[in-house]
N, C-alpha and C. Protein backbone atom coordinates (compact mmCIF):
# COMPACT_ATOMS: atom_id res chain seq x y z
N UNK A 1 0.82 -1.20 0.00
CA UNK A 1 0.00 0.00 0.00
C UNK A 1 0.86 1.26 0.00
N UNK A 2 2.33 1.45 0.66
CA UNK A 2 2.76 2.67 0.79
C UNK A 2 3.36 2.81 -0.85
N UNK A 3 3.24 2.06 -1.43
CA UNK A 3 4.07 2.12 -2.75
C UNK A 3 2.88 2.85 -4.04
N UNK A 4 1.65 2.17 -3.17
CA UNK A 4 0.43 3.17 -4.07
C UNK A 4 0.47 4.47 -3.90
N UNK A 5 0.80 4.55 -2.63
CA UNK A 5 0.89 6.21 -1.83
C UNK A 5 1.67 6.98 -2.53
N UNK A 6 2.78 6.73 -2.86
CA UNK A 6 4.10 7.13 -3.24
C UNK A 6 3.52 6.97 -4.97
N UNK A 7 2.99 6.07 -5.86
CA UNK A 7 2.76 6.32 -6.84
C UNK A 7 1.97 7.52 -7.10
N UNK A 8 0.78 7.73 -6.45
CA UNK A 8 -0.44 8.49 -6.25
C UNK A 8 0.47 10.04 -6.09
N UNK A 9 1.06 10.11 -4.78
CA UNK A 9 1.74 11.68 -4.76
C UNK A 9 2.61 11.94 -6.10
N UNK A 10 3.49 11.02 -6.67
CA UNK A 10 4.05 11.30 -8.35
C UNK A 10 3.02 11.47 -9.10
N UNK A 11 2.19 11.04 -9.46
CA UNK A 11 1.09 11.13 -10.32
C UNK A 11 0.09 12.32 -9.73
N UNK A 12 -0.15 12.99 -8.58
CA UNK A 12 -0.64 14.20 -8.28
C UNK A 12 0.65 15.48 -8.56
N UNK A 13 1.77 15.63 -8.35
CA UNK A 13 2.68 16.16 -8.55
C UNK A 13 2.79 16.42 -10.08
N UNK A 14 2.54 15.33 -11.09
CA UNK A 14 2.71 15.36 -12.70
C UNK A 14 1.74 16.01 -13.47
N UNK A 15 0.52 15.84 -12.40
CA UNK A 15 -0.82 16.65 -12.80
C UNK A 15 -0.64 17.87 -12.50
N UNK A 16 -0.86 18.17 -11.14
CA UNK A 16 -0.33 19.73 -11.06
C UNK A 16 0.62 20.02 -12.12
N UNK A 17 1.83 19.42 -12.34
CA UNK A 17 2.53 20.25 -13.45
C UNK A 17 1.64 20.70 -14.69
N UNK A 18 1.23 19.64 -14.99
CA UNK A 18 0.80 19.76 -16.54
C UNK A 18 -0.11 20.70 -16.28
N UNK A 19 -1.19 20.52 -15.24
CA UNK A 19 -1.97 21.43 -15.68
C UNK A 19 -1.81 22.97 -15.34
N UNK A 20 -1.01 23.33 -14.69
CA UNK A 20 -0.03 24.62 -14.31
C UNK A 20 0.81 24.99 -16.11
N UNK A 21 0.76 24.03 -16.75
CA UNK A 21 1.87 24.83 -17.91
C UNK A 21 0.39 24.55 -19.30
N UNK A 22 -0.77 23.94 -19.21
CA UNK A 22 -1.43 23.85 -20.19
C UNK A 22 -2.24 25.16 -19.44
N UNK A 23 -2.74 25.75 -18.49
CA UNK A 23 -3.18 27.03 -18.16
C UNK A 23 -2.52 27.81 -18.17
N UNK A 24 -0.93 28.39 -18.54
CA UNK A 24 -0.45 28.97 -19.01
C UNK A 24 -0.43 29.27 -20.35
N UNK A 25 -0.69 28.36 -20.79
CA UNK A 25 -0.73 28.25 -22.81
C UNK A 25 -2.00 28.62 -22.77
N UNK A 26 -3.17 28.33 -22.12
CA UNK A 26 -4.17 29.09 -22.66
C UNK A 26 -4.15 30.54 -22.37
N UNK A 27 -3.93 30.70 -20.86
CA UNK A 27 -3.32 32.33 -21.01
C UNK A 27 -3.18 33.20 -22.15
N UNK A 28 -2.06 32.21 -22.61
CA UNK A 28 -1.32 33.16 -23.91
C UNK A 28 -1.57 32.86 -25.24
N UNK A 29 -2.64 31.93 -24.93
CA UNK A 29 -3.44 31.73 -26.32
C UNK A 29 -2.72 31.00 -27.18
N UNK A 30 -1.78 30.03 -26.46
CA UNK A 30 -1.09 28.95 -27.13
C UNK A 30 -2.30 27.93 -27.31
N UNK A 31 -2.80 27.75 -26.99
CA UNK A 31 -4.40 26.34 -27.24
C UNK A 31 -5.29 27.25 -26.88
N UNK A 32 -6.35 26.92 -27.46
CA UNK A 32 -7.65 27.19 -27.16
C UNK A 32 -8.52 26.41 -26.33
N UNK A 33 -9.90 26.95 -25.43
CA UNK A 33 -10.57 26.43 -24.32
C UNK A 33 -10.71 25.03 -24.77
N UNK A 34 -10.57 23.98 -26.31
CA UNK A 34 -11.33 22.84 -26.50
C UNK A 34 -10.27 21.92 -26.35
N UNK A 35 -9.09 22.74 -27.21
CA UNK A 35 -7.73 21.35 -26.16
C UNK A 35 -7.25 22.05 -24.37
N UNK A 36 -7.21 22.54 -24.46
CA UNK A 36 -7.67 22.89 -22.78
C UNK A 36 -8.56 21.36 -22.64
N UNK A 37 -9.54 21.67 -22.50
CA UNK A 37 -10.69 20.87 -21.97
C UNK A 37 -10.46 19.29 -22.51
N UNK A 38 -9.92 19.04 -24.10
CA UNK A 38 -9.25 17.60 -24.43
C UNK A 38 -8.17 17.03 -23.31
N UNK A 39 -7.15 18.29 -22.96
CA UNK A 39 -6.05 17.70 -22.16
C UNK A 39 -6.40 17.44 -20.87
N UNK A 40 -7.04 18.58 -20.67
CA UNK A 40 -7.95 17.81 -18.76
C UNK A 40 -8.32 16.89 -18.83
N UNK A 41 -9.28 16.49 -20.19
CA UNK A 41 -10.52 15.25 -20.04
C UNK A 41 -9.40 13.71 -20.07
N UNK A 42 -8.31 13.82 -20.88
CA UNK A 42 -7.43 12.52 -21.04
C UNK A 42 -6.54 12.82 -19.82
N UNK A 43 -6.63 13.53 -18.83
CA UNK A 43 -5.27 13.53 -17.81
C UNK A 43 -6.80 13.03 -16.74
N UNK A 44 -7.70 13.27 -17.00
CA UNK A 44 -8.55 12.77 -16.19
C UNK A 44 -9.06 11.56 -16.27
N UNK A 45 -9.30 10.93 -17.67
CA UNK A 45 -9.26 9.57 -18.16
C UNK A 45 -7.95 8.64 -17.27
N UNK A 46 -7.03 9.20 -17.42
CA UNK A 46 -5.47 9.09 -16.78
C UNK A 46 -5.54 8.54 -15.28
N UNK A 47 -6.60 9.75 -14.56
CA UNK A 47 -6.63 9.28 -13.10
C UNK A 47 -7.33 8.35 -12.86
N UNK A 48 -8.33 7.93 -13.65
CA UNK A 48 -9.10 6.72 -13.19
C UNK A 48 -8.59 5.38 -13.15
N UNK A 49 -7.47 5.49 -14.31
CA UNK A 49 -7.14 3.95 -14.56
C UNK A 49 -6.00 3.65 -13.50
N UNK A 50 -5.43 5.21 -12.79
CA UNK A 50 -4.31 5.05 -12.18
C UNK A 50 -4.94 4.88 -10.80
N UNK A 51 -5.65 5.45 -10.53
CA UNK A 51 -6.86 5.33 -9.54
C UNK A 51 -7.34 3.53 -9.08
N UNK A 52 -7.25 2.66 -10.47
CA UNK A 52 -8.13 1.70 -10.39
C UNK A 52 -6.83 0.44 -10.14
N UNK A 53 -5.66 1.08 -10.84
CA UNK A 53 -4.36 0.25 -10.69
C UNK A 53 -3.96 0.22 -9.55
N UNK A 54 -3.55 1.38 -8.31
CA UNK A 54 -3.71 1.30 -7.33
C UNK A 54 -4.78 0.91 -6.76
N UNK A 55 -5.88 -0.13 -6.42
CA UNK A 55 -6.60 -0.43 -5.69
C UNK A 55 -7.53 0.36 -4.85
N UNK A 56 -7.09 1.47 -5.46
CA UNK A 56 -8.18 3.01 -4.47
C UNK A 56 -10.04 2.51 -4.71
N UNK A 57 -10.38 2.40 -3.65
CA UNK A 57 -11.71 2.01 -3.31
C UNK A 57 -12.94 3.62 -4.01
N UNK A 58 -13.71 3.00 -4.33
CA UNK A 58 -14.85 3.92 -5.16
C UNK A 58 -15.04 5.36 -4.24
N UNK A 59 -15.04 5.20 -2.95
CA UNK A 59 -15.07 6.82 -1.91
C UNK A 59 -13.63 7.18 -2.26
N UNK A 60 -12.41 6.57 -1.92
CA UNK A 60 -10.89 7.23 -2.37
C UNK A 60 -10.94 7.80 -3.38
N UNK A 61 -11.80 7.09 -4.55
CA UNK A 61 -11.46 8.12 -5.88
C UNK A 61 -12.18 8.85 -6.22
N UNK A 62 -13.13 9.20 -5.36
CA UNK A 62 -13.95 10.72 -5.02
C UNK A 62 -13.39 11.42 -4.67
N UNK A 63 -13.04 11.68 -3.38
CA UNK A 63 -12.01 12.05 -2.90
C UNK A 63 -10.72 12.60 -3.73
N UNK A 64 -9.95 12.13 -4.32
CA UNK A 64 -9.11 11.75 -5.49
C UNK A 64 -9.76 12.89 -6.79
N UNK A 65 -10.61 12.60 -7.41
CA UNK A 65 -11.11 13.56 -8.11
C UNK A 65 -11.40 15.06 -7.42
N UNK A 66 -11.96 15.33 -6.63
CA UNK A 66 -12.17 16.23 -5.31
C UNK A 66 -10.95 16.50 -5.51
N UNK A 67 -10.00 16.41 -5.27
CA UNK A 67 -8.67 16.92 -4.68
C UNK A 67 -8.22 17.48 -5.95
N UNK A 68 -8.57 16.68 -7.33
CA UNK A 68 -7.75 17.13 -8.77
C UNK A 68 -8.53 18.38 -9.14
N UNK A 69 -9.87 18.29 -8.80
CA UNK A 69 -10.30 19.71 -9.55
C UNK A 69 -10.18 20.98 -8.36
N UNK A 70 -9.40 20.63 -7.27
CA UNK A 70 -9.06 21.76 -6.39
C UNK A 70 -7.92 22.23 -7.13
N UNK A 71 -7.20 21.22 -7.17
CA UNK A 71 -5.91 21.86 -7.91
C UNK A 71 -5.95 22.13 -9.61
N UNK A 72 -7.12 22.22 -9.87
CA UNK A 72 -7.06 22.81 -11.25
C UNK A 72 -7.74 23.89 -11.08
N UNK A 73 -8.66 24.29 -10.14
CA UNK A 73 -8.89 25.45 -9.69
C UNK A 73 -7.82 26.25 -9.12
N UNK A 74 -7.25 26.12 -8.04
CA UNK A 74 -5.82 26.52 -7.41
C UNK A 74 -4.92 26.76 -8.94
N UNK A 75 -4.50 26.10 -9.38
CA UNK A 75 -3.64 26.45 -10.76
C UNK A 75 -4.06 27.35 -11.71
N UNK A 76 -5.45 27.81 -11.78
CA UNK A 76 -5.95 28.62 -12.79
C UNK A 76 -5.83 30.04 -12.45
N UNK A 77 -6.11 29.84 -11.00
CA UNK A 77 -5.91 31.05 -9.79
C UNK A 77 -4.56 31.30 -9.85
N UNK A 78 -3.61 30.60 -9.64
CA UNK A 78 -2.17 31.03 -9.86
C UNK A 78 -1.80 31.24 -10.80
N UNK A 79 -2.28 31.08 -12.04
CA UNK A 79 -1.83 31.43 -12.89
C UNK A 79 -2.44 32.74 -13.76
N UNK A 80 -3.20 32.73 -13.88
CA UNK A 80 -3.97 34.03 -14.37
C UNK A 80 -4.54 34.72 -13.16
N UNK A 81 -3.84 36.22 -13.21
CA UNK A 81 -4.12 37.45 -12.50
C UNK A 81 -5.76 37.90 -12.63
């Protein structure tokens, strides 16, 4: 189980990145709102299966989702003034 833990914080850490540098590109009008919204929807596709590989129980990956769209809120906020 601590090795899921440890997968799970890399794989929350990789998300925050990405989605910290794909809300920058929309910023600056490097992509537009629909790959915006493509790259969330497959990094979110992403968490489920990683979600389901680790053994995270159906409330954990509520939770789990809960926590990803804080930090895509939090990242949008940090990033655009």
């Amino acid at each position: 189980m601590d090795q899921a833990i440890k997968d799970t914080e890399v794989f929350l850490r990789d998300t925050r990145d990405r989605l910290e540098r794909w809300t920058r590109m929309l910023a600056r009008g490097d992509i537009d709102r629909d790959e915006f919204e493509l790259l969330v929807a497959a990094r979110r596709t992403n968490m489920k299966m990683h979600a389901l590989m680790a053994g995270v129980t159906q409330n954990a990956l509520e939770r789990f989702r809960s926590g990803l769209v804080s930090l895509l809120i939090d990242c949008v906020f940090d990033i655009i003034p």
